[in-house]
Protein backbone atom coordinates (compact mmCIF):
# COMPACT_ATOMS: atom_id res chain seq x y z
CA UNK A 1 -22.08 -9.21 -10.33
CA UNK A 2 -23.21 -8.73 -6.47
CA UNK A 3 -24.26 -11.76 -4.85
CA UNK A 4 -27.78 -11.57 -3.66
CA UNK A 5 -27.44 -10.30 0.37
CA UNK A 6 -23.94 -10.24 -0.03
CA UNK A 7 -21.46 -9.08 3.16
CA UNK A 8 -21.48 -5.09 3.60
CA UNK A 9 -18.19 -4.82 4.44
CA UNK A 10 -15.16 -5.94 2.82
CA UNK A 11 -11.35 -4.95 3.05
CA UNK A 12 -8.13 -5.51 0.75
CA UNK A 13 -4.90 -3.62 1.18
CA UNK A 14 -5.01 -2.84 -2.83
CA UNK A 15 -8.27 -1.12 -2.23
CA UNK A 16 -8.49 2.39 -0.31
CA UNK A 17 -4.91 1.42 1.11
CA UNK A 18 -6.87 -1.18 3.07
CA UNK A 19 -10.09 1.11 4.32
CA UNK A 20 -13.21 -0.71 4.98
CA UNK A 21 -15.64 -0.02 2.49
CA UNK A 22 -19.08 -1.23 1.10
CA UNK A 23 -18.79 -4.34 -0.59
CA UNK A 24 -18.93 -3.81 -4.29
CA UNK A 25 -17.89 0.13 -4.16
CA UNK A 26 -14.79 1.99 -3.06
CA UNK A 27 -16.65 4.12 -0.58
CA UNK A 28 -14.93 3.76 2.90
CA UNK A 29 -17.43 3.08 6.00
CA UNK A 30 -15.97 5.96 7.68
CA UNK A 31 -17.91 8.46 5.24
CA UNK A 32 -21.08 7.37 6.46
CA UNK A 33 -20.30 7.60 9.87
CA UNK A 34 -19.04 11.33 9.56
CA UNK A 35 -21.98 12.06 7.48
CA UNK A 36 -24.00 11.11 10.54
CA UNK A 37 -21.67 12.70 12.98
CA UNK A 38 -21.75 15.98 10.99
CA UNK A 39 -25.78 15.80 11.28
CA UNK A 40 -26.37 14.48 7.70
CA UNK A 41 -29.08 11.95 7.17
CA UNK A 42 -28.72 7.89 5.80
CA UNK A 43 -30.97 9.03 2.80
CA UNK A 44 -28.33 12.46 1.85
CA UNK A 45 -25.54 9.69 2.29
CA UNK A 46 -27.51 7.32 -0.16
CA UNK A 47 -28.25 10.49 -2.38
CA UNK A 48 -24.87 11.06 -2.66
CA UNK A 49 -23.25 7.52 -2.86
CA UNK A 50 -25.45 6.26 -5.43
CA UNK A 51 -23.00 2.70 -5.13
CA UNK A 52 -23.97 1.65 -1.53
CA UNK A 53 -27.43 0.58 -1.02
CA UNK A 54 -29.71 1.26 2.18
CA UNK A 55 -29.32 -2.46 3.07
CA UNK A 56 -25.29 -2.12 3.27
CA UNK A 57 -25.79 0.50 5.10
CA UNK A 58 -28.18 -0.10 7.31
CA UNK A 59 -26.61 -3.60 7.90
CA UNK A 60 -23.63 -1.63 8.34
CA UNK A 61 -25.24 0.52 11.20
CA UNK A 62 -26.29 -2.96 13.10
CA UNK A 63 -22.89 -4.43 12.61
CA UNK A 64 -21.83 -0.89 14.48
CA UNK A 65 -24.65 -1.90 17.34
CA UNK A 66 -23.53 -5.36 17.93
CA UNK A 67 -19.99 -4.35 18.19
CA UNK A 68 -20.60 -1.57 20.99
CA UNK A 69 -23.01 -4.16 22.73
CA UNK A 70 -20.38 -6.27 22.53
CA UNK A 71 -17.24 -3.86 23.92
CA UNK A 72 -18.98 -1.56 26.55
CA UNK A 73 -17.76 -1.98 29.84
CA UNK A 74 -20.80 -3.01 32.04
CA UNK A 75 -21.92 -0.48 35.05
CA UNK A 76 -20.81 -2.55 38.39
CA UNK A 77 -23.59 -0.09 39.80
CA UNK A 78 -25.73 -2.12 37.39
């Protein structure tokens, strides 16, 4: 059973051949990021992964800000 607010994001090398997925399902992160790249929306992505909530995903989405906040290379120009 899911712990309550557990991690989004889990990987193990006998799941997905070691893909990132959501926590609790075998759905790899990279789906939801090509749905959005291919113009879908977070709700068709929920529609059709009925496994991953909107709170994995969307904590997903602000694990994805914080780690291009965190790798950008700043302007010098500033």
């Amino acid at each position: 059973m899911p712990e309550s607010n557990p991690a989004p994001l889990r990987r193990n090398l006998k799941i997905m051949s070691g893909a990132v997925v959501f926590n609790w399902t075998p759905v790899p992160v990279t789906v939801l990021i090509d749905y959005l790249d291919s113009e879908g929306s977070l709700a068709q992505f929920l529609c059709d992964f009925p496994t991953v909530s909107r709170e994995q995903a969307q904590a997903t989405l602000r694990l994805a800000r914080q780690a291009f906040s965190r790798h950008a290379d700043e302007d010098p120009a500033g």
